[in-house]
C-alpha atoms as a PDB file:
ATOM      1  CA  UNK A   1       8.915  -2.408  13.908  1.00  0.00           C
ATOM      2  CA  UNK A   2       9.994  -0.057  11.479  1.00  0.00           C
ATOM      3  CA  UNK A   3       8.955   0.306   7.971  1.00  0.00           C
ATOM      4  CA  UNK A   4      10.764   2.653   5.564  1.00  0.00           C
ATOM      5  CA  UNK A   5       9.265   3.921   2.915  1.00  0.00           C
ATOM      6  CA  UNK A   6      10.918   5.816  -0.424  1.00  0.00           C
ATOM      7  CA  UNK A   7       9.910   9.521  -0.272  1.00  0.00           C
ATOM      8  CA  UNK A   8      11.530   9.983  -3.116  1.00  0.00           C
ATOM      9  CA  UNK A   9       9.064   8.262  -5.858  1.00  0.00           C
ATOM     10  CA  UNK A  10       7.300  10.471  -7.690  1.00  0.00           C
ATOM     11  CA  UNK A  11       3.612  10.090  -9.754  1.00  0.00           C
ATOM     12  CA  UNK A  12       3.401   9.673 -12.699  1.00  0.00           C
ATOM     13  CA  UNK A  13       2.346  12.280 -15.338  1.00  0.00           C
ATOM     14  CA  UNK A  14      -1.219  13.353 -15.472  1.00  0.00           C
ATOM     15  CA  UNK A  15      -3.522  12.161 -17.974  1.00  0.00           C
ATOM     16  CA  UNK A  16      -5.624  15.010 -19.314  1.00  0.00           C
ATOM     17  CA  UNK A  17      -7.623  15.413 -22.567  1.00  0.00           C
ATOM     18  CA  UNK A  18      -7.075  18.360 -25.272  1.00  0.00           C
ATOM     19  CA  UNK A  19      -9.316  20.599 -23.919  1.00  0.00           C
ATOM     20  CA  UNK A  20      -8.896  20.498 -20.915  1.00  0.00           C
ATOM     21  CA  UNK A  21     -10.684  22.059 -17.825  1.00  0.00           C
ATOM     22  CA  UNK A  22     -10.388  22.881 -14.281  1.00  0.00           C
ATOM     23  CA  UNK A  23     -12.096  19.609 -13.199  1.00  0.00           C
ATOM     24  CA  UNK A  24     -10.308  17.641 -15.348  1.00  0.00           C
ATOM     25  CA  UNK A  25      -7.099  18.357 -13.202  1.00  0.00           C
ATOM     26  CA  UNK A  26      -8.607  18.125 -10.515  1.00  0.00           C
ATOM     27  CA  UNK A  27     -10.349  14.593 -10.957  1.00  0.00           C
ATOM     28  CA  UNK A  28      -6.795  13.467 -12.502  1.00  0.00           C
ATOM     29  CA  UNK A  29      -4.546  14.894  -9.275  1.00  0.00           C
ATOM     30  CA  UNK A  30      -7.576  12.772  -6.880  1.00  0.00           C
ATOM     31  CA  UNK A  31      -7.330   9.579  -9.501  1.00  0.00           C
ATOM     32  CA  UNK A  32      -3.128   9.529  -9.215  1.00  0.00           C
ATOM     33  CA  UNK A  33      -3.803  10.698  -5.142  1.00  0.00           C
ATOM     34  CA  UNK A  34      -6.065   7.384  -4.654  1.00  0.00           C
ATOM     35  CA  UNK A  35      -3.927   4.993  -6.581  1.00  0.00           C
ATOM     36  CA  UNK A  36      -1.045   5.708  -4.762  1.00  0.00           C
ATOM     37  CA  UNK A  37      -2.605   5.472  -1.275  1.00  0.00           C
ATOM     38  CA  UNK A  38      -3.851   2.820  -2.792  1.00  0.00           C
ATOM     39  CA  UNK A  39      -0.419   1.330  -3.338  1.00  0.00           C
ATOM     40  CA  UNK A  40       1.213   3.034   0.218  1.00  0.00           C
ATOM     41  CA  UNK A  41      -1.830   0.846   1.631  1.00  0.00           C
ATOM     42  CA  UNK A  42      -0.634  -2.526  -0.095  1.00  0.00           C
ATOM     43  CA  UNK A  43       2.770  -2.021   0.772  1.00  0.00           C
ATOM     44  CA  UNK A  44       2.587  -1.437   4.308  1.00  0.00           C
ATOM     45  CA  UNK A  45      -0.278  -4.188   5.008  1.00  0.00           C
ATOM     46  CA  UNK A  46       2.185  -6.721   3.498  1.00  0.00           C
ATOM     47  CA  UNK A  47       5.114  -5.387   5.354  1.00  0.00           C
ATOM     48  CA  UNK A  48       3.345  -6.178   8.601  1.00  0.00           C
ATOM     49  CA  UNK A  49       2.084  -9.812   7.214  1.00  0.00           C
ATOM     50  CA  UNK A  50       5.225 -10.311   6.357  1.00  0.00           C
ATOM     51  CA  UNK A  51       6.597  -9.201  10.386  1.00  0.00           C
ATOM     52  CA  UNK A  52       4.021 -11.097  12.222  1.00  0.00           C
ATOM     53  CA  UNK A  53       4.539 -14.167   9.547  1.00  0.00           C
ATOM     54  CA  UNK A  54       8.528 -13.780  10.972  1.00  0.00           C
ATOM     55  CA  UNK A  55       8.086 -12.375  14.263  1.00  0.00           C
ATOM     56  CA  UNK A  56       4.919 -13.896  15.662  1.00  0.00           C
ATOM     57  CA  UNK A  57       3.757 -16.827  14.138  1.00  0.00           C
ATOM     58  CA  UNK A  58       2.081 -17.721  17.443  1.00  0.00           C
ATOM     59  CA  UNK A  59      -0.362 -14.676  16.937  1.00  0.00           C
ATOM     60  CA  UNK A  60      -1.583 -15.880  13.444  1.00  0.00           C
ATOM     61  CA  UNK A  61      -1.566 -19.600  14.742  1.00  0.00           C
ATOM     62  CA  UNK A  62      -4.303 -17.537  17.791  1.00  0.00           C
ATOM     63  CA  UNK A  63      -5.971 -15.175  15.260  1.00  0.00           C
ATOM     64  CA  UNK A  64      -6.162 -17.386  12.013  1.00  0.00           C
ATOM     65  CA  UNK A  65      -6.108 -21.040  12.937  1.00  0.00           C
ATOM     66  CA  UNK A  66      -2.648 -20.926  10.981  1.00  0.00           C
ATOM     67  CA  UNK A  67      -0.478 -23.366  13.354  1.00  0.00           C
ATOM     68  CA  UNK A  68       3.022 -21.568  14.628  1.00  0.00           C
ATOM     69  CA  UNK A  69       5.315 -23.718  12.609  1.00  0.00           C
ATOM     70  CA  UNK A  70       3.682 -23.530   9.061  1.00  0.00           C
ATOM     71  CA  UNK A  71       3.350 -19.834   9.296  1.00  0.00           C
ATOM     72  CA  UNK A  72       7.418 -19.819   9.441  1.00  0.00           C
END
């Protein structure tokens, strides 16, 4: 299986307030950090529901109770 992912999105800007200090941009580059693992997580957990949904139903039918033919 492969699964490519776009290495070239980039974050967002950082939210900081007025006065801003040291651990203010540091707790906002770990916030945007987390939310897109976060994200990276989603996407590849539905990339391989969405191969074993294709490529082996039989596995869900063994793991999930789903039978074969409604998981195509």
């Amino acid at each position: 299986m492969v699964y490519p992912e776009a290495v070239d999105e980039l974050p967002g800007p950082l939210t900081l307030p007025a006065n801003f200090t040291a651990e203010d941009v540091s707790a906002a580059i770990t916030a945007q950090a987390e939310e897109r693992h976060r994200l990276l997580l989603d996407r590849v957990d539905a990339a391989f529901r969405r191969h074993y949904r294709i490529e082996h139903p039989e596995a869900l039918e063994e793991i999930h109770g789903t039978p074969a033919q409604a998981a195509r």
